[in-house]
N, C-alpha and C. Protein backbone atom coordinates (compact mmCIF):
# COMPACT_ATOMS: atom_id res chain seq x y z
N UNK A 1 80.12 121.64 73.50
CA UNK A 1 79.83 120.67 74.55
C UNK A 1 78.43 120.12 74.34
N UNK A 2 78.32 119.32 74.84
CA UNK A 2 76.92 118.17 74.51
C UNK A 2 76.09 118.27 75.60
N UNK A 3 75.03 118.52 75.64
CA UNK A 3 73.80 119.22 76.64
C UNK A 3 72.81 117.96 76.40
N UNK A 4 73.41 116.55 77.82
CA UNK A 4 72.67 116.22 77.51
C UNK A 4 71.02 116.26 77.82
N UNK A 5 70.77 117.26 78.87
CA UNK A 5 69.19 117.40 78.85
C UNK A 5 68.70 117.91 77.18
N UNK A 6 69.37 118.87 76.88
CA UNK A 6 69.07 119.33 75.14
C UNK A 6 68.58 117.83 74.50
N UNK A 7 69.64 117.11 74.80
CA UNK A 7 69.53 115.91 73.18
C UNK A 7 68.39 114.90 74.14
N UNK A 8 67.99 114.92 75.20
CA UNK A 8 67.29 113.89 75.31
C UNK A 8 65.93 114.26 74.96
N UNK A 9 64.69 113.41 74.83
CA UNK A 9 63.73 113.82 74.31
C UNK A 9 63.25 114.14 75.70
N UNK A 10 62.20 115.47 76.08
CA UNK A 10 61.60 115.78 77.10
C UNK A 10 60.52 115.40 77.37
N UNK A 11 59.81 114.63 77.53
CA UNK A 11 58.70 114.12 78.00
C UNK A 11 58.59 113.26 79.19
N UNK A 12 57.30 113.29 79.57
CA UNK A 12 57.22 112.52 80.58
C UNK A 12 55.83 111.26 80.17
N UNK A 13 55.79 110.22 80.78
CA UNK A 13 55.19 109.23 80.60
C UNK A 13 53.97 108.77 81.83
N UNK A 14 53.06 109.10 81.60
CA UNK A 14 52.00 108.48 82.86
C UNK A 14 50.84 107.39 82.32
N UNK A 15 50.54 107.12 83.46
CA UNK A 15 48.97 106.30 83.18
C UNK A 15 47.98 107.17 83.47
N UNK A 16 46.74 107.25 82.83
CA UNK A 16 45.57 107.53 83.20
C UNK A 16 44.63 106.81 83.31
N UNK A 17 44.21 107.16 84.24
CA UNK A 17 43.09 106.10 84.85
C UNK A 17 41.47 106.53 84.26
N UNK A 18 40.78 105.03 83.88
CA UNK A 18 39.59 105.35 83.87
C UNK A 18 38.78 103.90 84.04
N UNK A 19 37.26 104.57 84.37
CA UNK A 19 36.34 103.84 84.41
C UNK A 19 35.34 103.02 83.65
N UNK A 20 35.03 101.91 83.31
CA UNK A 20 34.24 101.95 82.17
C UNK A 20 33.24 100.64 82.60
N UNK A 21 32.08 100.55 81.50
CA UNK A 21 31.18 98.97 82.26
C UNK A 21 31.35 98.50 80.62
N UNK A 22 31.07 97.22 81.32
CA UNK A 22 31.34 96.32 79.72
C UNK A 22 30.37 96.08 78.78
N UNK A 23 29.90 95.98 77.78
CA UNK A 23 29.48 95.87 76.42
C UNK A 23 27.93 95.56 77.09
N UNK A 24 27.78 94.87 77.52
CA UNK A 24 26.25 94.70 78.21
C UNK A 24 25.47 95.45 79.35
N UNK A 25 26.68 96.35 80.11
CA UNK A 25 26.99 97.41 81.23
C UNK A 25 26.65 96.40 82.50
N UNK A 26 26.98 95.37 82.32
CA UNK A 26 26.93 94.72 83.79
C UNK A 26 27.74 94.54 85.11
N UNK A 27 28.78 95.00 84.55
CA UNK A 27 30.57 94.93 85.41
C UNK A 27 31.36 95.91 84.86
N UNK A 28 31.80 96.30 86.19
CA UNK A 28 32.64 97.93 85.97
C UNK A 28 33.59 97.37 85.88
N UNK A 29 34.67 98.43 85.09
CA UNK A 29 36.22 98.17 85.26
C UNK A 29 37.43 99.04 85.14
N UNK A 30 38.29 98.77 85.64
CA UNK A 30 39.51 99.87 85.60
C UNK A 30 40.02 98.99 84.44
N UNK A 31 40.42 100.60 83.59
CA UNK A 31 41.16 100.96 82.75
C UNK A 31 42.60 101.58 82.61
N UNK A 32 43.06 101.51 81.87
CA UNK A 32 44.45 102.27 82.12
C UNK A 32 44.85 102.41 80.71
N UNK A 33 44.81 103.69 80.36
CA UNK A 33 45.94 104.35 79.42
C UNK A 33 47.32 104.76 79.43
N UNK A 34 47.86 104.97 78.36
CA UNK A 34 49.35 105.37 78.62
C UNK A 34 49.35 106.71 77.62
N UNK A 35 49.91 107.58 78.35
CA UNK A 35 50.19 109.08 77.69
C UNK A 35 51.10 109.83 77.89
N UNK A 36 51.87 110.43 76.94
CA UNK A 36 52.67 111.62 77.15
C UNK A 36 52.39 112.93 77.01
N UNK A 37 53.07 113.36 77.90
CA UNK A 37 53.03 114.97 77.72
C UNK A 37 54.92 115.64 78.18
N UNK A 38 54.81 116.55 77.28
CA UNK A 38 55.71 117.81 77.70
C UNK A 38 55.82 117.99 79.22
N UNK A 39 57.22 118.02 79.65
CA UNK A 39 57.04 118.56 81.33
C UNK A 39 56.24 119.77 81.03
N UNK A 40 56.99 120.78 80.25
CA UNK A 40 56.80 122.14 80.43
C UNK A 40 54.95 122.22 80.10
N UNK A 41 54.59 121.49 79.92
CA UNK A 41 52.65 121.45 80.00
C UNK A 41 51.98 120.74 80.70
N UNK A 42 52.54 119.43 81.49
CA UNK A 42 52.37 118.98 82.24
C UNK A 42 51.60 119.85 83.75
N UNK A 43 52.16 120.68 84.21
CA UNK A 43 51.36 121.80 84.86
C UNK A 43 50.03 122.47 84.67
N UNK A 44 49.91 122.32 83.24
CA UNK A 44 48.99 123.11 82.64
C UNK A 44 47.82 121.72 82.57
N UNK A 45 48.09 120.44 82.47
CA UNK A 45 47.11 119.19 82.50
C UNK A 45 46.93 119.57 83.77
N UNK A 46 47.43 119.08 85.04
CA UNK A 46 47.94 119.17 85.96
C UNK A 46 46.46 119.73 86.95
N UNK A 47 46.81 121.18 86.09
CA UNK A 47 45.61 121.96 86.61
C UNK A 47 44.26 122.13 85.72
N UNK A 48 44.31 121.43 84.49
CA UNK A 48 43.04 121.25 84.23
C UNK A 48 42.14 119.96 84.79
N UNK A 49 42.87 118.89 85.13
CA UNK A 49 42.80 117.95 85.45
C UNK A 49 42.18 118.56 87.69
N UNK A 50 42.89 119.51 88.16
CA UNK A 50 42.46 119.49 89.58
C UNK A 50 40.83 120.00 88.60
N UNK A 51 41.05 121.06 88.43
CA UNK A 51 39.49 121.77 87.92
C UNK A 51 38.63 120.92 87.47
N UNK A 52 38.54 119.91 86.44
CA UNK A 52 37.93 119.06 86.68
C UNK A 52 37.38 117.97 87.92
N UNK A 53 38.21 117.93 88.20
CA UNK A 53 37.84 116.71 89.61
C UNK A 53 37.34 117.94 90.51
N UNK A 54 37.58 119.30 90.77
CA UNK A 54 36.53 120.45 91.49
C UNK A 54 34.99 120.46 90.95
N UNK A 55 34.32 120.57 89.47
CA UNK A 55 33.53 120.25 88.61
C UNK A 55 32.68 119.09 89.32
N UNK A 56 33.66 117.69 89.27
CA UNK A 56 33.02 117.05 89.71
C UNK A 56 32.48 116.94 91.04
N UNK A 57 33.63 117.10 92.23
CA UNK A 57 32.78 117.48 93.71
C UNK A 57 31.51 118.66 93.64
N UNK A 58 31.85 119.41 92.70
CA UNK A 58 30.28 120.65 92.80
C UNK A 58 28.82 119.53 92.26
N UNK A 59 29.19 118.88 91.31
CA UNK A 59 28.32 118.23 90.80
C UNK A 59 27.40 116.85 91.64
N UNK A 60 28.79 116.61 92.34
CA UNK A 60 27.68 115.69 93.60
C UNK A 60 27.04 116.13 94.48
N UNK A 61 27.55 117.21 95.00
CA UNK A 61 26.37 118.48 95.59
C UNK A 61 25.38 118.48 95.15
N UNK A 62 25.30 118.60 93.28
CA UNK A 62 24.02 118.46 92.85
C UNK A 62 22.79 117.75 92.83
N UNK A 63 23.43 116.31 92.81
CA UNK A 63 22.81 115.23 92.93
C UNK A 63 22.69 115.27 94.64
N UNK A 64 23.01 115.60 95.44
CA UNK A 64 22.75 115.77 96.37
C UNK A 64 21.10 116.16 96.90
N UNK A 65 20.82 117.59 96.05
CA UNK A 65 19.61 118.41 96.16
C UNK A 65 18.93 117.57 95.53
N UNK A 66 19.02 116.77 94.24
CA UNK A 66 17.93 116.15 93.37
C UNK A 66 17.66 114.48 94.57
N UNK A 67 18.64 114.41 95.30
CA UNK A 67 18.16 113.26 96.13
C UNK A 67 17.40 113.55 97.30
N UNK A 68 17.02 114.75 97.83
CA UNK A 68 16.14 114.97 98.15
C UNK A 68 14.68 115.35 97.80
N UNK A 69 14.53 115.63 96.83
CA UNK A 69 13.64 116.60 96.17
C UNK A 69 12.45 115.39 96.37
N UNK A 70 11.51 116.01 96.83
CA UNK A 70 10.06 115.22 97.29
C UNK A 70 9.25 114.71 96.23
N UNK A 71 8.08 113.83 96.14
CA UNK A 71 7.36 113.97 95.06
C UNK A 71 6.86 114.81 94.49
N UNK A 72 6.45 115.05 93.82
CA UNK A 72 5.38 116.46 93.45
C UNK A 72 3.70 116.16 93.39
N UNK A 73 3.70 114.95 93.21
CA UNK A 73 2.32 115.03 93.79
C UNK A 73 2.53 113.57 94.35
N UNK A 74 0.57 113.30 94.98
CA UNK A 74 0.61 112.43 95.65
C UNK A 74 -0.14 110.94 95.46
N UNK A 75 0.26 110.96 93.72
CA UNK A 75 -0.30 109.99 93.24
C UNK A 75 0.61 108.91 93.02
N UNK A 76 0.43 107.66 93.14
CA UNK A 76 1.14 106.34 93.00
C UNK A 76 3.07 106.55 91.61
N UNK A 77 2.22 107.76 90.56
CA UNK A 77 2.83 107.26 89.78
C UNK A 77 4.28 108.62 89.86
N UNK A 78 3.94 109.46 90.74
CA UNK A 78 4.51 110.32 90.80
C UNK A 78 5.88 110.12 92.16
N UNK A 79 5.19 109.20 93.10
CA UNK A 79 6.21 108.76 93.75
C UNK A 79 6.97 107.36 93.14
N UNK A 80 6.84 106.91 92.51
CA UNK A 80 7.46 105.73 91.69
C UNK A 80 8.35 106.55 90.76
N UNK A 81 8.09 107.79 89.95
CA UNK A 81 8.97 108.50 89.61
C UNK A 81 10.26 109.34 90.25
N UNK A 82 9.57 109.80 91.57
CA UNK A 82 10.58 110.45 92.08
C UNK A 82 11.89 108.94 92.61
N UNK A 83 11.35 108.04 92.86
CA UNK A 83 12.14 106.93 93.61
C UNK A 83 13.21 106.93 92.34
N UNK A 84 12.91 106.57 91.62
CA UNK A 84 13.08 106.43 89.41
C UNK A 84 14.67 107.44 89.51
N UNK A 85 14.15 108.98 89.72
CA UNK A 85 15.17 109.66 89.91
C UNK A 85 15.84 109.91 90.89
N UNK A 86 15.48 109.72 92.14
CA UNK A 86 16.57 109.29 93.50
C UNK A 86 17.33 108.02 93.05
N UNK A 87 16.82 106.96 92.84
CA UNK A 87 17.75 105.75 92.32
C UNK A 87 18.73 106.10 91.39
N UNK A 88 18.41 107.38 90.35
CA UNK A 88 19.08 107.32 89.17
C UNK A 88 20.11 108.16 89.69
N UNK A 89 19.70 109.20 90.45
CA UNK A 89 20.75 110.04 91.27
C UNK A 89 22.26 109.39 91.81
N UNK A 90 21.75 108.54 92.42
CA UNK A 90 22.18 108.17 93.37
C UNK A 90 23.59 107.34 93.99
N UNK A 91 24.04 106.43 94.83
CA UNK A 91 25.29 105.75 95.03
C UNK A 91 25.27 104.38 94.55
N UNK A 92 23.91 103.99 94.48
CA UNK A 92 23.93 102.56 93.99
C UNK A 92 24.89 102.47 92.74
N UNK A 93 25.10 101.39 92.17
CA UNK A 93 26.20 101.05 90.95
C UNK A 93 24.90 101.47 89.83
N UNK A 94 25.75 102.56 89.11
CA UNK A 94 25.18 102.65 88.27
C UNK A 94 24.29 103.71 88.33
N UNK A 95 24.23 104.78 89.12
CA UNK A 95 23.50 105.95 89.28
C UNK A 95 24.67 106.69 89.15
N UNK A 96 23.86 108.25 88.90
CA UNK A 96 24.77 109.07 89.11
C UNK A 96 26.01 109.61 90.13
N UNK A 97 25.69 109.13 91.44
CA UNK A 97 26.83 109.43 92.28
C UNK A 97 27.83 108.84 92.47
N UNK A 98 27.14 107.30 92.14
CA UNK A 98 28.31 106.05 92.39
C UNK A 98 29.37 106.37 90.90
N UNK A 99 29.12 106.91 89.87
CA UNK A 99 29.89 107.66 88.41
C UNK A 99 30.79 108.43 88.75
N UNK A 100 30.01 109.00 89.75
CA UNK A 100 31.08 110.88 89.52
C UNK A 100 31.78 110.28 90.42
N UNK A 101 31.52 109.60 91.21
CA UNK A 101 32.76 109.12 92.95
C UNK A 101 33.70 108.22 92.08
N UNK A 102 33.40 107.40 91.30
CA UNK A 102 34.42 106.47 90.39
C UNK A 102 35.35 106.91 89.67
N UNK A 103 34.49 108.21 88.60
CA UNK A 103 35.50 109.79 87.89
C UNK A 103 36.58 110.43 88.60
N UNK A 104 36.02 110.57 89.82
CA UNK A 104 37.05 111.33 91.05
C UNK A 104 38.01 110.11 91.33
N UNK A 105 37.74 109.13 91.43
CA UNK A 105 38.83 108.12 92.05
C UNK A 105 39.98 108.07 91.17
N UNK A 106 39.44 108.39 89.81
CA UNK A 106 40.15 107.94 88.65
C UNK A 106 40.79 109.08 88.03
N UNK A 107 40.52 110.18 88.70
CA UNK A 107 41.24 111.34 87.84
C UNK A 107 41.83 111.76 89.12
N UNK A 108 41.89 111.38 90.76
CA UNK A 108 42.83 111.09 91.59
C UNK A 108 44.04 110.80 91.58
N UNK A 109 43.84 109.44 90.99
CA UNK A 109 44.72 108.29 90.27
C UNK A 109 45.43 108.94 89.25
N UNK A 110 44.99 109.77 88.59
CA UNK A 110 45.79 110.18 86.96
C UNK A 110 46.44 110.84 87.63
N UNK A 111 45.97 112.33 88.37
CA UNK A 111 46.71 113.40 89.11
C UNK A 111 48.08 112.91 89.45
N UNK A 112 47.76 111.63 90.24
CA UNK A 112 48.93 111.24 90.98
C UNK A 112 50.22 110.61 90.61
N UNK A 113 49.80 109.70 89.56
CA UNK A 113 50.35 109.34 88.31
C UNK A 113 51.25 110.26 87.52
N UNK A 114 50.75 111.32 87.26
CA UNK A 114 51.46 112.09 86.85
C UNK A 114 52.29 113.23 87.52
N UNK A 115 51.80 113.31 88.67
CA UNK A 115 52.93 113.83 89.68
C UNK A 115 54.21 113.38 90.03
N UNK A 116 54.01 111.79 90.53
CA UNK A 116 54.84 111.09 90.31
C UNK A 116 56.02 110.93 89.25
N UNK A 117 55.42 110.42 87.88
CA UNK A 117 56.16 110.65 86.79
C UNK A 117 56.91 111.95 86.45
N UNK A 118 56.23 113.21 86.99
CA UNK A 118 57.18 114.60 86.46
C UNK A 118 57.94 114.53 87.67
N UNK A 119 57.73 113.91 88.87
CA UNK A 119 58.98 113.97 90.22
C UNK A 119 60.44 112.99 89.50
N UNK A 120 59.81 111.77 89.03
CA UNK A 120 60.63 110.96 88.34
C UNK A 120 61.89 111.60 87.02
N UNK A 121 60.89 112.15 86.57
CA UNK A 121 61.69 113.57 85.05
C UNK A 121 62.73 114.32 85.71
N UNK A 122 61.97 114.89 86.51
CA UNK A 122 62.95 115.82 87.21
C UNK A 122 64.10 115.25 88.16
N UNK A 123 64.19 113.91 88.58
CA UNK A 123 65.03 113.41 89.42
C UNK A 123 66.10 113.15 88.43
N UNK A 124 65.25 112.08 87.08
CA UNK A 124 66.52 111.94 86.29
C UNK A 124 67.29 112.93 85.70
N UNK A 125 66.63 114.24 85.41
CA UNK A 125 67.38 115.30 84.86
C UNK A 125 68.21 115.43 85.18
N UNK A 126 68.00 115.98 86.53
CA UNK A 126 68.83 116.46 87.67
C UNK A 126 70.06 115.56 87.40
N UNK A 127 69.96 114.12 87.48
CA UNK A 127 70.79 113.14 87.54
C UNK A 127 71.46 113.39 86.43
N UNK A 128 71.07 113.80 85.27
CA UNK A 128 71.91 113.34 83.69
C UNK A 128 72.55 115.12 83.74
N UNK A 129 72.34 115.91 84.20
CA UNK A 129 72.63 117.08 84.28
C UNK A 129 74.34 117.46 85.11
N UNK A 130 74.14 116.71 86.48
CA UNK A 130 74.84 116.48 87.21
C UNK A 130 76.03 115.62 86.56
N UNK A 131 75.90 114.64 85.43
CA UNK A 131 76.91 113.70 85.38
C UNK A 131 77.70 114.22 84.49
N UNK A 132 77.11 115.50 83.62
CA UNK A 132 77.62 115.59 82.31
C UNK A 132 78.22 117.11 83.09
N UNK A 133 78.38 117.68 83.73
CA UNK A 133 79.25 118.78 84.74
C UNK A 133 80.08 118.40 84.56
N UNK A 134 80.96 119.67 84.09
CA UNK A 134 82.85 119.14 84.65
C UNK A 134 83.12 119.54 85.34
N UNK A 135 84.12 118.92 85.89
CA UNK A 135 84.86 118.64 87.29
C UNK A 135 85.97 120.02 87.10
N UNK A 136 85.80 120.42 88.55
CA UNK A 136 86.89 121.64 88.62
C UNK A 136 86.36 123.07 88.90
């Protein structure tokens, strides 16, 4: 008998999302890849992919503490520095926080993407599994 989950190829198909600025870095933009993976590893992205986007929420914490952090001294050039690295820290386009919040949006986006797509795998399975049953 003919198994057709066996003969079909197993994979699943998603987009991944990413962020990028253009050749001069003046304008951000969404990106989109196309990738496969194995259901049966798909889990295993799945959850490297949450751990990462965890990585990243610890890391805006970080920038958190460095956006406070005072001058160190109280000379002209030392508060022009600290501003230097609060700006660089920070949410504006193009600092560090407004990055990692864009990373998270975008590896949100993948997560979901690919949840989706292995709900999709598994619906059709189910479906091609079901049709090829005999009756009785």
């Amino acid at each position: 008998m003919f198994d057709a989950a066996a003969g079909a190829a197993k994979r699943i198909d998603f987009v991944a999302e990413t962020v990028a600025r253009d050749a001069a870095g003046l304008a951000t933009r969404a990106t989109q890849t196309q990738f496969t993976v194995a259901p049966d590893q798909a889990q295993k992205l799945l959850d490297g992919l949450t751990e990462a986007l965890r990585q990243l929420r610890a890391a805006t914490r970080e920038a958190d503490d460095i956006r406070r952090t005072g001058s160190p001294g109280k000379d002209v050039y030392s508060g022009f520095a600290t501003m230097a690295i609060h700006r660089t820290a920070g949410e504006e386009e193009g600092g560090y926080q407004w990055a990692n919040a864009k990373a998270q949006e975008a590896l949100e986006k993948t997560i979901r993407n690919i949840n989706d797509a292995l709900a999709q795998y598994r619906q059709t399975e189910s479906a091609v599994t079901d049709a090829f049953k005999p009756e009785g």
